[in-house]
C-alpha atoms as a PDB file:
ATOM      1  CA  UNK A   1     194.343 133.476 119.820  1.00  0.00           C
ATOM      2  CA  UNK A   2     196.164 136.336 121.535  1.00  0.00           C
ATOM      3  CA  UNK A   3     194.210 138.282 124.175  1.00  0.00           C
ATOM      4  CA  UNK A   4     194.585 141.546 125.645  1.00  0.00           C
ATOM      5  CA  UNK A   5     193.759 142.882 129.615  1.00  0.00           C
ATOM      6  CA  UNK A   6     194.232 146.460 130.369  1.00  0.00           C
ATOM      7  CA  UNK A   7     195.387 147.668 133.724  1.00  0.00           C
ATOM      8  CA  UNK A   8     194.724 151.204 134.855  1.00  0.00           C
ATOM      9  CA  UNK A   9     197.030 152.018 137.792  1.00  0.00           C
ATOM     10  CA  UNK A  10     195.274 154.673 140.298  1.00  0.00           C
ATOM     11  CA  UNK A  11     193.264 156.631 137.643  1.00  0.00           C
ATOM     12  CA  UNK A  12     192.064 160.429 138.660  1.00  0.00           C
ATOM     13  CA  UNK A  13     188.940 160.179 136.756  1.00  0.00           C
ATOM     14  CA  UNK A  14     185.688 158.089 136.296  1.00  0.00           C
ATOM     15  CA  UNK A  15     185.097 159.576 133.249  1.00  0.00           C
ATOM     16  CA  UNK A  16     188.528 158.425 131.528  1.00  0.00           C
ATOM     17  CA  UNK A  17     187.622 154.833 132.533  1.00  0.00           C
ATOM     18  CA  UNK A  18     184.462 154.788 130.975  1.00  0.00           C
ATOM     19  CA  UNK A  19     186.072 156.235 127.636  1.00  0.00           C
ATOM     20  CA  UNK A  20     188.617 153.041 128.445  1.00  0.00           C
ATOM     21  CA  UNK A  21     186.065 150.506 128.367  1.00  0.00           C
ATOM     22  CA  UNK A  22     184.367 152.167 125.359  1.00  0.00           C
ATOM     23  CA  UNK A  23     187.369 152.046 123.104  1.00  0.00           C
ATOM     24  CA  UNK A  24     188.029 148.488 124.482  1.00  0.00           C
ATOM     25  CA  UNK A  25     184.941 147.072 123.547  1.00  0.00           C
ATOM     26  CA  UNK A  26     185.248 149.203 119.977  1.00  0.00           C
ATOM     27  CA  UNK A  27     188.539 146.803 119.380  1.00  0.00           C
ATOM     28  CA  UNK A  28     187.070 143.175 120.718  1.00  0.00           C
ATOM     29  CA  UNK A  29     188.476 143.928 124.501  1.00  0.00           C
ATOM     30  CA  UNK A  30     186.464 143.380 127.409  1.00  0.00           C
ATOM     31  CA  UNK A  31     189.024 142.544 130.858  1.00  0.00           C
ATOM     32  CA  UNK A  32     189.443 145.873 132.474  1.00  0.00           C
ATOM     33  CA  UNK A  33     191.641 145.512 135.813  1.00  0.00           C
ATOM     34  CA  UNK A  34     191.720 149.335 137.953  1.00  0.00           C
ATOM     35  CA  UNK A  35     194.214 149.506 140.881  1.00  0.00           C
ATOM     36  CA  UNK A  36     193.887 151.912 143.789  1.00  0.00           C
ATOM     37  CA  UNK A  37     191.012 154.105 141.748  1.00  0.00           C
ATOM     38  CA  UNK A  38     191.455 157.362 142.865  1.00  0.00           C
ATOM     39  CA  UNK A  39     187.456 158.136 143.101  1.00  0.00           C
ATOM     40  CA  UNK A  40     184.831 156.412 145.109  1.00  0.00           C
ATOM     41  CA  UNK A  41     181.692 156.399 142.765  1.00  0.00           C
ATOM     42  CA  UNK A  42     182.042 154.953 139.235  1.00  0.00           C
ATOM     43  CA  UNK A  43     178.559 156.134 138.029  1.00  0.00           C
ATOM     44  CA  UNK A  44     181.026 158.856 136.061  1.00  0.00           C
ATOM     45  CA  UNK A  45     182.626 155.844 133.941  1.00  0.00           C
ATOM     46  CA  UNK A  46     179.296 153.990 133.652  1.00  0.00           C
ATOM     47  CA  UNK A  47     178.325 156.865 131.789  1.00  0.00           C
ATOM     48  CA  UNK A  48     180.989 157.507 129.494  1.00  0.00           C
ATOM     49  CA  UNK A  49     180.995 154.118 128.862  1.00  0.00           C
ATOM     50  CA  UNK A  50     177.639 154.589 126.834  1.00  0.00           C
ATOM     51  CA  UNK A  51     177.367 150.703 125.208  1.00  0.00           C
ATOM     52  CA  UNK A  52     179.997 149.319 127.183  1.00  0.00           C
ATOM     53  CA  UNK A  53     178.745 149.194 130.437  1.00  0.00           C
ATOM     54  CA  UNK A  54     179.147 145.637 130.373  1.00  0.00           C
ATOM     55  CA  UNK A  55     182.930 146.402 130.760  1.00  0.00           C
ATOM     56  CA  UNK A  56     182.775 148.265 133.514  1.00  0.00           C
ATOM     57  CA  UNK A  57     180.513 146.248 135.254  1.00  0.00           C
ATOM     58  CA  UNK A  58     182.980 143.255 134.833  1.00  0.00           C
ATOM     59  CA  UNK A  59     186.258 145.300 135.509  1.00  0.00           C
ATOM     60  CA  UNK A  60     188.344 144.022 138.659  1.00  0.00           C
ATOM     61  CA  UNK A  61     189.492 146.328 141.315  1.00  0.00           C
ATOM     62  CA  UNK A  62     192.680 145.599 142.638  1.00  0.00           C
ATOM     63  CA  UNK A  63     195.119 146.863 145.176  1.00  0.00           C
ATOM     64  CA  UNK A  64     198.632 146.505 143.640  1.00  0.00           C
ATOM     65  CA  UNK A  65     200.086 145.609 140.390  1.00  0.00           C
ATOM     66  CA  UNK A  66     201.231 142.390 141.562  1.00  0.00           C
ATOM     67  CA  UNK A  67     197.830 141.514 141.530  1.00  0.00           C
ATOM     68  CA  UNK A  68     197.047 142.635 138.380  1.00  0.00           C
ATOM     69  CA  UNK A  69     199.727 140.710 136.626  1.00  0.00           C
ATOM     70  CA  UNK A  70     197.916 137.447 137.182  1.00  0.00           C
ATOM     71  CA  UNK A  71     197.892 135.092 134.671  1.00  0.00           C
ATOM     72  CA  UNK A  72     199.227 137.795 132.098  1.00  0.00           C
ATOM     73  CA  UNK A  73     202.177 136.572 130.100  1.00  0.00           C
ATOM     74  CA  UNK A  74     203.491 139.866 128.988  1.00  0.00           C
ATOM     75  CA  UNK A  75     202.739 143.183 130.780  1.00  0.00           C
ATOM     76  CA  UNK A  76     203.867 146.375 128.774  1.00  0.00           C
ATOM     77  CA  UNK A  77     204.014 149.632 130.293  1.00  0.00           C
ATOM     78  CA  UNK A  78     203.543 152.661 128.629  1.00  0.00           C
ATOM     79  CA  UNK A  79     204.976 156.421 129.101  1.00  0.00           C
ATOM     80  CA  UNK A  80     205.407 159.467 127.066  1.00  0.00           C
ATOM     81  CA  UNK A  81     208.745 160.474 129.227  1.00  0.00           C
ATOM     82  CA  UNK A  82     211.166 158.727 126.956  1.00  0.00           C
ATOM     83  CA  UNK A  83     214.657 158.755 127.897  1.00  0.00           C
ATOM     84  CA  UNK A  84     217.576 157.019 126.586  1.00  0.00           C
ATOM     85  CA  UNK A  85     219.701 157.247 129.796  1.00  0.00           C
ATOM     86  CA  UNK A  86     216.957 155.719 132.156  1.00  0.00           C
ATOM     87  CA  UNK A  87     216.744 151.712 131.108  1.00  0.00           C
ATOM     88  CA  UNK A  88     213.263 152.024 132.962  1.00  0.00           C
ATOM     89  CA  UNK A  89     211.949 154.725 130.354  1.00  0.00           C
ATOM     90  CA  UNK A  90     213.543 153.360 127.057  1.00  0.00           C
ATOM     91  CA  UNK A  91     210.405 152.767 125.453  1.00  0.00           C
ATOM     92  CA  UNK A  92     209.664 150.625 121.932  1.00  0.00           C
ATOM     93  CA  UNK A  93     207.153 152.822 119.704  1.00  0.00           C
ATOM     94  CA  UNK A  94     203.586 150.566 120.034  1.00  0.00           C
ATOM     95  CA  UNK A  95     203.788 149.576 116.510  1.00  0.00           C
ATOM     96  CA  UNK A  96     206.820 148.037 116.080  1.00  0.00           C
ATOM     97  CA  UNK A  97     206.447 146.559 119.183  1.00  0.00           C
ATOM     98  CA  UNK A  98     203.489 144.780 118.003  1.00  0.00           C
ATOM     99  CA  UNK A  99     204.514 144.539 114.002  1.00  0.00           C
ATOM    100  CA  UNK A 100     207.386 141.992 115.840  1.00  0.00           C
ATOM    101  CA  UNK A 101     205.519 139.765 118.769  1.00  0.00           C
ATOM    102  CA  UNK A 102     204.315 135.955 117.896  1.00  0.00           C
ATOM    103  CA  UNK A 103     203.333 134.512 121.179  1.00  0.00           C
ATOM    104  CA  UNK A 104     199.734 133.327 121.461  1.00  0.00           C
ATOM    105  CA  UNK A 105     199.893 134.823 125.050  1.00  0.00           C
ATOM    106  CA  UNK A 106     197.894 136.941 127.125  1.00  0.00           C
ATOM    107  CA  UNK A 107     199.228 140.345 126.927  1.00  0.00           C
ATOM    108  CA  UNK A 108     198.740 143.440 129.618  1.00  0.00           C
ATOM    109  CA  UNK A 109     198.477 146.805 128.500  1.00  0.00           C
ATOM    110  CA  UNK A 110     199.083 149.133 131.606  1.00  0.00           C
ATOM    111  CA  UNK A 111     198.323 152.702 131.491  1.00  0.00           C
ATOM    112  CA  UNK A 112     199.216 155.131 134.799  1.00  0.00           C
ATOM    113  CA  UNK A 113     197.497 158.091 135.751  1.00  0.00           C
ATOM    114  CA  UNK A 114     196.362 161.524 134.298  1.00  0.00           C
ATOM    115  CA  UNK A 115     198.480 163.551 135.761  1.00  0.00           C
ATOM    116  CA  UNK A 116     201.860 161.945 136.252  1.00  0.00           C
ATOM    117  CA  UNK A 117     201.549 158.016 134.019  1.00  0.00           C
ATOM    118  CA  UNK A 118     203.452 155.163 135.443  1.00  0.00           C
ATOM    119  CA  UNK A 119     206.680 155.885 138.209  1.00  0.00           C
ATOM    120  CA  UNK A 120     209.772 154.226 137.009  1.00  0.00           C
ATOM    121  CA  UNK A 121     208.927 151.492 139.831  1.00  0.00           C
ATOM    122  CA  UNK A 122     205.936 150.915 137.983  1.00  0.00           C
ATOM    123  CA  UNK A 123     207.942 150.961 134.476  1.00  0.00           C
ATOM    124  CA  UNK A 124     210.444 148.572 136.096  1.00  0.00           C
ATOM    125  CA  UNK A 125     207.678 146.045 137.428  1.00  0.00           C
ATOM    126  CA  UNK A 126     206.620 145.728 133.355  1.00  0.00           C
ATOM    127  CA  UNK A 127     208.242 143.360 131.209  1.00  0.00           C
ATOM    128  CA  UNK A 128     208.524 145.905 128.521  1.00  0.00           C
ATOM    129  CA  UNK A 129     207.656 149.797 128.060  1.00  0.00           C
ATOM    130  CA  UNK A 130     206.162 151.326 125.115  1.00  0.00           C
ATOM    131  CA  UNK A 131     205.235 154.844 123.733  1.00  0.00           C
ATOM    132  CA  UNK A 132     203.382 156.800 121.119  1.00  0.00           C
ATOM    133  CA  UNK A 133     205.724 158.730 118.612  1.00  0.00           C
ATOM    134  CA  UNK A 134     204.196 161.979 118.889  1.00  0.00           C
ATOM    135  CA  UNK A 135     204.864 165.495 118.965  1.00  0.00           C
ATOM    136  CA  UNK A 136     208.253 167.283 120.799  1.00  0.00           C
ATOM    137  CA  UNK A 137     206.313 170.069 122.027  1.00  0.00           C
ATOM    138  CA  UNK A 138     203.950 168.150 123.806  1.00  0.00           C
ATOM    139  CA  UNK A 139     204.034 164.525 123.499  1.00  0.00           C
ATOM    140  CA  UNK A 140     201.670 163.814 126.577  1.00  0.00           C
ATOM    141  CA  UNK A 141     198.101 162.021 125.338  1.00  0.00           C
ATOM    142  CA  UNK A 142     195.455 162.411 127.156  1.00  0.00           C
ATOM    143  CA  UNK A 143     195.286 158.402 128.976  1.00  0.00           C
ATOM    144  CA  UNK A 144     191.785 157.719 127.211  1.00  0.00           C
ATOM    145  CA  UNK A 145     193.116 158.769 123.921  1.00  0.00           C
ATOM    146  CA  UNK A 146     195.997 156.641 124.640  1.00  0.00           C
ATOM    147  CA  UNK A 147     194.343 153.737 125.102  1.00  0.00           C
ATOM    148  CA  UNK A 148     192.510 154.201 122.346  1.00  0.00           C
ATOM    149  CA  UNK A 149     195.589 154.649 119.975  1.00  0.00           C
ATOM    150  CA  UNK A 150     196.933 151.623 121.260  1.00  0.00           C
ATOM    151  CA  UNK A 151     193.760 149.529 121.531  1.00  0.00           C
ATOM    152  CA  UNK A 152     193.138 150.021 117.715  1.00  0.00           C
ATOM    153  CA  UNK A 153     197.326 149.247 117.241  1.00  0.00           C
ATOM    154  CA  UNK A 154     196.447 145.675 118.886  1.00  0.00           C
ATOM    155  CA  UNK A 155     193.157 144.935 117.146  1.00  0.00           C
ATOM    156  CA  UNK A 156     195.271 144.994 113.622  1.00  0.00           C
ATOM    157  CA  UNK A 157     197.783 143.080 115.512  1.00  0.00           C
ATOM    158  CA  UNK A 158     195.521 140.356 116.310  1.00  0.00           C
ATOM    159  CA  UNK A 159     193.511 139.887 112.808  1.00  0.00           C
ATOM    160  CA  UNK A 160     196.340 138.450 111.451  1.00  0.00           C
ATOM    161  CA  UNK A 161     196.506 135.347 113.539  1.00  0.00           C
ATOM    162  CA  UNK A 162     198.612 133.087 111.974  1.00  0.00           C
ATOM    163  CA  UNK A 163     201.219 135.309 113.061  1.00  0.00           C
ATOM    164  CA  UNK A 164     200.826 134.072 116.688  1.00  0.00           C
ATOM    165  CA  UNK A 165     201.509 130.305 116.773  1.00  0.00           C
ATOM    166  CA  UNK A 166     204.405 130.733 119.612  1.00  0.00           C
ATOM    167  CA  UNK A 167     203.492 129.279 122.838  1.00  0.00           C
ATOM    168  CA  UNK A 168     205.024 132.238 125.158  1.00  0.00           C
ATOM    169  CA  UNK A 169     207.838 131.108 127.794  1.00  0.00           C
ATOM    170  CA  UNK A 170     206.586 130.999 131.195  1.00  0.00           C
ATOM    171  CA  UNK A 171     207.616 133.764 133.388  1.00  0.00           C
ATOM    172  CA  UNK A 172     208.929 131.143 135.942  1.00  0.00           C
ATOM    173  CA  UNK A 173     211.848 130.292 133.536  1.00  0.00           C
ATOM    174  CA  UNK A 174     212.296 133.783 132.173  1.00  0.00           C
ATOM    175  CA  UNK A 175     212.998 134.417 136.247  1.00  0.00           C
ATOM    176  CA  UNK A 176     215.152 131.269 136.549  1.00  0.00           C
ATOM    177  CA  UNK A 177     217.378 132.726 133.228  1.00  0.00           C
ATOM    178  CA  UNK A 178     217.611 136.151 135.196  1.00  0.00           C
ATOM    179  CA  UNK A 179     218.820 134.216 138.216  1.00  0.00           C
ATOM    180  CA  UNK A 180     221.474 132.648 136.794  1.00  0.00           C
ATOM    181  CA  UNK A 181     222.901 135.074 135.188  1.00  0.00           C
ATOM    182  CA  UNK A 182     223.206 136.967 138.564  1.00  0.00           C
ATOM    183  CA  UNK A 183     224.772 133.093 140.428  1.00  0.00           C
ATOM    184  CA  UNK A 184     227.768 133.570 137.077  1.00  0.00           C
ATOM    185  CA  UNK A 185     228.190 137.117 138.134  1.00  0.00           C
ATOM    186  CA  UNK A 186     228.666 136.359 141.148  1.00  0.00           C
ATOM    187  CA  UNK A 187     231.184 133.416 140.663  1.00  0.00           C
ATOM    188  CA  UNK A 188     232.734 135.683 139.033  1.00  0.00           C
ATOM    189  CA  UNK A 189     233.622 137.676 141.639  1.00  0.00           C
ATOM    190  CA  UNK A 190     230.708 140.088 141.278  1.00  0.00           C
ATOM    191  CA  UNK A 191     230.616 143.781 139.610  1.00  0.00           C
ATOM    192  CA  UNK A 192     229.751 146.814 140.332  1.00  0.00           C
ATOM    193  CA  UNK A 193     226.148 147.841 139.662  1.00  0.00           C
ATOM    194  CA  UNK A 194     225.120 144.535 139.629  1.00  0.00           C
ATOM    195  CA  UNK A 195     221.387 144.905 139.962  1.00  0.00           C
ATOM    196  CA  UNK A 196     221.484 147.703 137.188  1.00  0.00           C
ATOM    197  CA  UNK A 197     223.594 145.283 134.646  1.00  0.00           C
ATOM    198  CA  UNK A 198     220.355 142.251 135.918  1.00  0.00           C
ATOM    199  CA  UNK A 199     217.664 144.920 135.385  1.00  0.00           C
ATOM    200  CA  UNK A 200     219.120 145.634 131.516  1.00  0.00           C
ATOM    201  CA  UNK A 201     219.469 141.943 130.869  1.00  0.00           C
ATOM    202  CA  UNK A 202     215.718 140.902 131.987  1.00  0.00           C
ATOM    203  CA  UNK A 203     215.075 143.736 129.562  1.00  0.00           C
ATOM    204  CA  UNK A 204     216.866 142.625 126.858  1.00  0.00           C
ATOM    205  CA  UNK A 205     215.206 138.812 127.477  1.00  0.00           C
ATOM    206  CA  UNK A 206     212.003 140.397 127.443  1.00  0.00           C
ATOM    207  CA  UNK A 207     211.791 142.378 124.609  1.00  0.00           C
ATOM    208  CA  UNK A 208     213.533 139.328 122.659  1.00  0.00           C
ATOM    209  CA  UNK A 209     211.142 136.312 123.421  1.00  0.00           C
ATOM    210  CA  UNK A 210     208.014 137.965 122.478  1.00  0.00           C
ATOM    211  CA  UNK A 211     209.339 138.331 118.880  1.00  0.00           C
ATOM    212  CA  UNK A 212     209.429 134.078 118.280  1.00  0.00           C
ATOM    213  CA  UNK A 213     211.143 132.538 120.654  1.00  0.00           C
ATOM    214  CA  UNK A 214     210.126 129.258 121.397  1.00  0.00           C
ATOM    215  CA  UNK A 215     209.983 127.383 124.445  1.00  0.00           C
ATOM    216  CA  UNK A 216     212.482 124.833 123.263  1.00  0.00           C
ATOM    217  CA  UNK A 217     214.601 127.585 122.225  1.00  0.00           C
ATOM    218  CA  UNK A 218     214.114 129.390 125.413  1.00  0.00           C
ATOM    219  CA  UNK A 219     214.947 126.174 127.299  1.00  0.00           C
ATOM    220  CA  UNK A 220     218.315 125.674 124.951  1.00  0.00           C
ATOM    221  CA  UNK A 221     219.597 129.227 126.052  1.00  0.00           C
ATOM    222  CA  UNK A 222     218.844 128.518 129.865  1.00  0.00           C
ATOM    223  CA  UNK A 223     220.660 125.179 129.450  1.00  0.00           C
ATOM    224  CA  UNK A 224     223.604 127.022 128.286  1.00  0.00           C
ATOM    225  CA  UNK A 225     223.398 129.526 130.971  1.00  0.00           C
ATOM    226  CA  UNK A 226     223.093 126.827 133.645  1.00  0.00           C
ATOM    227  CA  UNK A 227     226.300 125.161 131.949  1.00  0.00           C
ATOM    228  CA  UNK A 228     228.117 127.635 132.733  1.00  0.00           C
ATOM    229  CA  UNK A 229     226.781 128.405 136.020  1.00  0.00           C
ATOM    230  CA  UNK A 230     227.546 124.598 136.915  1.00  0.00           C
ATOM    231  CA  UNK A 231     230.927 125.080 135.686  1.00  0.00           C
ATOM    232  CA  UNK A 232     232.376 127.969 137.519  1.00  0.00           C
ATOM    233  CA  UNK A 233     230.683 126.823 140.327  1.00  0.00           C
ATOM    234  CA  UNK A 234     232.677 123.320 140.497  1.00  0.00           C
ATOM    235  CA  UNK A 235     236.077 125.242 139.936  1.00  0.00           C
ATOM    236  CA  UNK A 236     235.014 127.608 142.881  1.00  0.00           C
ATOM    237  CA  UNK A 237     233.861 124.720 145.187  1.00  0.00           C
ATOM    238  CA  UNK A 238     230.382 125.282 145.042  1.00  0.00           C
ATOM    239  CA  UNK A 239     227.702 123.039 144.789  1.00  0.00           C
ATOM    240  CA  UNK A 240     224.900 124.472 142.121  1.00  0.00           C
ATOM    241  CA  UNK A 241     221.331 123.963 142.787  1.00  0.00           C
ATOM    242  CA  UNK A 242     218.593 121.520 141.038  1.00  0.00           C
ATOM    243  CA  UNK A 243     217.862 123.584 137.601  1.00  0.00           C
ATOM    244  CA  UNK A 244     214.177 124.448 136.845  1.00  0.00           C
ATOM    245  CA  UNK A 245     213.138 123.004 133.708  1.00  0.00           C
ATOM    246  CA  UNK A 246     211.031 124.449 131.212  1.00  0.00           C
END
C-alpha cells in the first residue's frame, strides 16, 4: 500500500499544525515531519489538534529538507504562485496528479509557510509541484485548509489500491539518468543553459515515472541513455565510467 508523510517547512503558527495533524488523522495519515518551526511552544497545535494529539506527539522536527526527504520516494511540492515561464512553479492540479500515479511508494506532501509557501529553491528540491485550481482573485488557501484539500484528494487516491502495484524507481537511478544526460551534453560539446535544460529534464522524468513506469522499464531507458553516453565517449577518446544498475 501507498503511504503518505507530510512535511511542513518553517510554519508561523502552532495552531495551523495542529489543524494539520487533525485533517491527517481524518484521512488515515499519521507521519508529520516540521522543519525549522517558527514557534517555540507547541501546546498551540496540541490543542487544535483535539483527537489527534497522537500526531503531534509523534511528529519529527527537523532542520532542513534534506532531512526530511528520507526514505520518501516522491516528494511533491505545492504552491498557489503558478507560472508557466518559471519550470520551478509549473505546477500539476492535485487531482490529476494523483488520478495518474501507480507506484506503491512512499509519497511526501510538502507544504511551506503562511505567509510566503515554498521558495523556488524549495520547489526545485521537490520532485514534482502541485496546486489547487482555485479562484483568480485570490487563489492563496489558507496552509491548513490546504492540507486538508489535498489530504482528502490522497485518501480517494489510495482506496483504490489495485491501482498501485508499481514498485517506484529508486531515486539513485533516477539521479544516475539525470547524470548522463548531462556526460552526452557535454560530449557534445555542451550548451548554453545547461543546468536549466538538466533541471527541465529531471522534471519531465519525474512527473513521468510516477504514472507506471516500471523498474525494468526505467532500467531499459537508462541503458539506452548510457549507450549513447558510451558511444560518443569512445569517438571523443574518453573512457566512460562503471554504469549503476538498477
Amino acid at each position: 500500500m501507498p503511504d503518505l508523510i507530510v512535511i511542513l517547512v518553517e510554519p508561523e503558527k502552532a495552531d495551523n499544525v495542529g489543524m494539520i495533524a487533525r485533517a491527517m488523522k481524518n484521512f488515515g495519515f499519521y507521519e508529520l515531519r516540521v522543519v525549522r518551526p517558527m514557534f517555540e511552544s507547541f501546546d498551540r497545535a496540541i490543542a487544535a489538534a483535539m483527537r489527534a494529539r497522537d500526531v503531534i506527539e509523534r511528529m519529527e522536527i527537523l532542520t532542513t529538507l534534506e532531512e526530511a526527504r528520507r526514505g520518501v520516494d516522491l516528494m511533491i511540492g505545492t504552491t498557489a504562485r503558478v507560472s508557466r515561464y518559471s519550470v520551478e512553479r509549473r505546477a500539476i492540479p492535485i487531482r490529476d496528479l494523483l488520478s495518474s500515479i501507480s507506484w506503491d511508494a512512499v509519497y511526501g506532501l510538502v507544504l511551506g509557510r503562511e505567509s510566503i509557501g515554498l521558495t523556488t529553491e524549495e520547489l526545485s528540491y521537490c520532485d514534482i509541484v502541485a496546486t489547487i485550481p482555485s479562484s483568480e482573485d485570490y487563489p492563496a488557501l489558507n496552509v491548513a485548509n490546504a492540507a486538508a484539500i489535498i489530504l482528502y484528494e490522497f485518501f480517494l487516491a489510495f482506496k483504490d489500491s489495485s491501482r498501485f502495484e508499481v514498485k517506484p524507481v529508486p531515486r539513485e537511478a533516477r539521479e544516475v539518468m539525470i547524470r548522463y544526460i548531462g556526460e552526452v551534453i557535454d560530449l557534445l560539446g555542451g550548451m548554453r543553459d545547461r543546468e536549466r535544460f538538466l533541471f527541465t529534464m529531471r522534471r519531465m522524468i519525474e512527473r513521468t515515472f510516477p504514472c507506471g513506469i516500471s523498474e525494468e522499464e526505467a532500467s531499459q531507458a537508462l541503458g539506452i541513455i548510457k549507450a549513447v553516453r558510451d558511444a560518443l565517449a569512445r569517438v571523443k577518446g574518453h573512457v566512460p565510467e562503471t554504469s549503476q544498475e538498477l
